[in-house]
C-alpha atoms as a PDB file:
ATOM      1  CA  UNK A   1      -4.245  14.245 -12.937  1.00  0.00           C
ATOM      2  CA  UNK A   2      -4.086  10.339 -11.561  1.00  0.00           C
ATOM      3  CA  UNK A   3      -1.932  10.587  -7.925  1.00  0.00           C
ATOM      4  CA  UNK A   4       0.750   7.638  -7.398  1.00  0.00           C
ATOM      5  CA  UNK A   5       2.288   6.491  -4.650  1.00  0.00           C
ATOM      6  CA  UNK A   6       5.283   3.704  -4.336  1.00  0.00           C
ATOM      7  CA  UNK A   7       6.224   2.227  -1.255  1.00  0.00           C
ATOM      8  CA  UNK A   8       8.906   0.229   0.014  1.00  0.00           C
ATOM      9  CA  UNK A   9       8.012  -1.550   3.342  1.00  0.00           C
ATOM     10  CA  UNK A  10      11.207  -3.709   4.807  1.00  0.00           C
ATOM     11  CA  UNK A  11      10.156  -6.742   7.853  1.00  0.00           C
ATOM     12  CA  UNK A  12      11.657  -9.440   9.284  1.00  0.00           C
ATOM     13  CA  UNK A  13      11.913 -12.556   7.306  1.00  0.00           C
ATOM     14  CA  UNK A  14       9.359 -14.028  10.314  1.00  0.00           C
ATOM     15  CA  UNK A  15       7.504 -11.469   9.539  1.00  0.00           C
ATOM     16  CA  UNK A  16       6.850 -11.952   5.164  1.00  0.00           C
ATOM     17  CA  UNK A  17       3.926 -14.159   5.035  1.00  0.00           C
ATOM     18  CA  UNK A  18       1.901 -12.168   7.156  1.00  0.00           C
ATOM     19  CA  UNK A  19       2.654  -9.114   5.583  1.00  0.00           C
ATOM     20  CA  UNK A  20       1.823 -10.314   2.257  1.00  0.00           C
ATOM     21  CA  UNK A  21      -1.065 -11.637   3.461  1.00  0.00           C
ATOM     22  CA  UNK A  22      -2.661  -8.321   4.707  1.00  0.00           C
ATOM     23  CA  UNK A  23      -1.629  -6.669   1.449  1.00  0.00           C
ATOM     24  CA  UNK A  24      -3.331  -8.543  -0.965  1.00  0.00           C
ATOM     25  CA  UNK A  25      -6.620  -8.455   1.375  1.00  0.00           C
ATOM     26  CA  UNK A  26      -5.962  -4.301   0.911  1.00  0.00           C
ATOM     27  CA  UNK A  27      -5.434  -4.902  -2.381  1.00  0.00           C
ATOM     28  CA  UNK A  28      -9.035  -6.628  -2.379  1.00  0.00           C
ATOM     29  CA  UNK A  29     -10.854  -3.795  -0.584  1.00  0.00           C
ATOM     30  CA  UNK A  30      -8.562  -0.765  -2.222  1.00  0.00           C
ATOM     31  CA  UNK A  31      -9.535  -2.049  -5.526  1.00  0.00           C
ATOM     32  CA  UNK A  32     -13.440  -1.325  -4.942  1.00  0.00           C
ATOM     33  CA  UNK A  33     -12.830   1.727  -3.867  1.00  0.00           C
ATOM     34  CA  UNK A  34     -14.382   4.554  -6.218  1.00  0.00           C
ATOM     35  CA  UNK A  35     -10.992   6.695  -6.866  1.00  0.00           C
ATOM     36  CA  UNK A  36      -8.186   3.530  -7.117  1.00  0.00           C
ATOM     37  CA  UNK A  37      -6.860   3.081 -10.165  1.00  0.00           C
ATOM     38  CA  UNK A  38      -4.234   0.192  -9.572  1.00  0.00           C
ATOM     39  CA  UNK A  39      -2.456  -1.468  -6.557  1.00  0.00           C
ATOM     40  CA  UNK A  40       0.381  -3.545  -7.497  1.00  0.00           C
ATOM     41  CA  UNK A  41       2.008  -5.669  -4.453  1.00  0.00           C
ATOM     42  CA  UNK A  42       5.362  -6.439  -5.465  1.00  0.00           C
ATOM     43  CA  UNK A  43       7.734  -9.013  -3.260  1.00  0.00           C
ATOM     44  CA  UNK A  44      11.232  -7.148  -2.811  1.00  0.00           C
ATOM     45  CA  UNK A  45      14.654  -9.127  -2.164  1.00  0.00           C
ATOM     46  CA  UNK A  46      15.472  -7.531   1.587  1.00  0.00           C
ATOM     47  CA  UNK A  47      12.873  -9.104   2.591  1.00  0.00           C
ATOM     48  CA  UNK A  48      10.000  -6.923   2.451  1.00  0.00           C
ATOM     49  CA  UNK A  49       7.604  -5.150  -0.366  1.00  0.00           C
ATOM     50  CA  UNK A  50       7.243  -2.794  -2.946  1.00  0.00           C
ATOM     51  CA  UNK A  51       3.889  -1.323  -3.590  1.00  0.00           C
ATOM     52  CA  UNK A  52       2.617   0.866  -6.486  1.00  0.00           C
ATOM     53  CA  UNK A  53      -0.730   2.338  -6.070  1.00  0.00           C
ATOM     54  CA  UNK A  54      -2.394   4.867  -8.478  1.00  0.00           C
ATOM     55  CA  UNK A  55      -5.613   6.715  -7.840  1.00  0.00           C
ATOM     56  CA  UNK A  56      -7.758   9.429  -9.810  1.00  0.00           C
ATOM     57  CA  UNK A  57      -6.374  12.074  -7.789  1.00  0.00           C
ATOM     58  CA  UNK A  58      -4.953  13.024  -3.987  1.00  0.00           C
ATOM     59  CA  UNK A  59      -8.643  13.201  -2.640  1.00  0.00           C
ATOM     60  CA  UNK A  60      -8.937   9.760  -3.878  1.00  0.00           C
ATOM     61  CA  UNK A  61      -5.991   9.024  -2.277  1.00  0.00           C
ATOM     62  CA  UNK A  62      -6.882  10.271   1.201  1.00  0.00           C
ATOM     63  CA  UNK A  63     -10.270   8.711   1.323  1.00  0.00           C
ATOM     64  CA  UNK A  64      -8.400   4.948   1.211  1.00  0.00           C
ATOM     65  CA  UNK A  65      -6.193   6.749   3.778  1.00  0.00           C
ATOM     66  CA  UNK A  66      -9.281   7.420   5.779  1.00  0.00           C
ATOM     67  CA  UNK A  67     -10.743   4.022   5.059  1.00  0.00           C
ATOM     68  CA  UNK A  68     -11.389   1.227   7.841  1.00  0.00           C
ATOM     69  CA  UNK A  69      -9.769  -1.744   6.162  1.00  0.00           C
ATOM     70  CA  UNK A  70      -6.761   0.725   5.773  1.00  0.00           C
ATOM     71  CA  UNK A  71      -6.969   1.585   9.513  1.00  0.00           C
ATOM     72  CA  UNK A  72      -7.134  -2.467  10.197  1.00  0.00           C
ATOM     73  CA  UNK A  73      -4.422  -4.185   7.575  1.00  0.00           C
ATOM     74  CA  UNK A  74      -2.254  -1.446   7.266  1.00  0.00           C
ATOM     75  CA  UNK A  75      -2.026   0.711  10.605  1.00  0.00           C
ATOM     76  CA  UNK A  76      -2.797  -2.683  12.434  1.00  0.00           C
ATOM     77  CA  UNK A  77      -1.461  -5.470  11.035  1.00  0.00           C
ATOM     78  CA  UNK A  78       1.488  -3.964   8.470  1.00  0.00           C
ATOM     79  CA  UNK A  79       3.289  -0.803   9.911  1.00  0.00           C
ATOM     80  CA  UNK A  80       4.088  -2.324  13.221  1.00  0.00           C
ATOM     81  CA  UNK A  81       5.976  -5.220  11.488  1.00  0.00           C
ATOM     82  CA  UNK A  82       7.964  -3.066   9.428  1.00  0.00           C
ATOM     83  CA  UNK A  83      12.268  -2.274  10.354  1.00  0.00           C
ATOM     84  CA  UNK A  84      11.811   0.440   7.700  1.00  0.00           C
ATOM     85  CA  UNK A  85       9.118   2.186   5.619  1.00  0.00           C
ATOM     86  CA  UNK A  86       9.853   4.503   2.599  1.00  0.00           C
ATOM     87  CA  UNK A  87       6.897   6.231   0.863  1.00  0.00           C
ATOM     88  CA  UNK A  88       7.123   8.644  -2.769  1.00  0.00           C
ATOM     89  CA  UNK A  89       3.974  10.560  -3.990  1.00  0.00           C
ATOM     90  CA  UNK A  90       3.549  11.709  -6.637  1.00  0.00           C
ATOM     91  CA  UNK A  91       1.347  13.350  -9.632  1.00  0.00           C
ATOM     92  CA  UNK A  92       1.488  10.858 -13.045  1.00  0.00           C
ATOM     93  CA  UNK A  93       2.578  12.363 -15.800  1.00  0.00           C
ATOM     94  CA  UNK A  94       2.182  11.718 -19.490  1.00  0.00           C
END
């Protein structure tokens, strides 16, 4: 069963271009990856992002966890911008 997860990542308005930036470069690498099914970027009106990311399953999911670019754009460059970070898992359905 495919494994989703949605996230809502809130930053400074100084802080949206750069953000968006480093997301669609994950989006680039995540999208290669063997087990990723889909990663959506979405811009959100507070400012910040919502993201929608599907993979085949939770192993899949934990390997992009695992992954360098993950480690660079999204530990690095993305979570220490954020004021708030809200993440949902979950198994799809249907």
């Amino acid at each position: 069963m495919a494994y989703a997860v949605i996230a809502h990542y809130r930053c400074a308005a100084e802080d949206v271009a750069l953000i968006q930036e480093a997301l669609l470069t994950m989006r680039e690498h995540t999208l290669k990856e063997p087990g990723a099914l889909a990663y959506v970027v979405h811009a959100a009106e507070d400012p910040g992002f919502i993201l929608y990311e599907q993979y085949t399953d939770r192993a899949a999911f934990d390997a992009h966890a695992a992954s360098e670019h993950f480690a660079e754009y999204i530990l690095g460059t993305v979570r220490p911008r954020l004021t708030q970070r809200d993440v949902l898992f979950g198994q799809v359905v249907g």
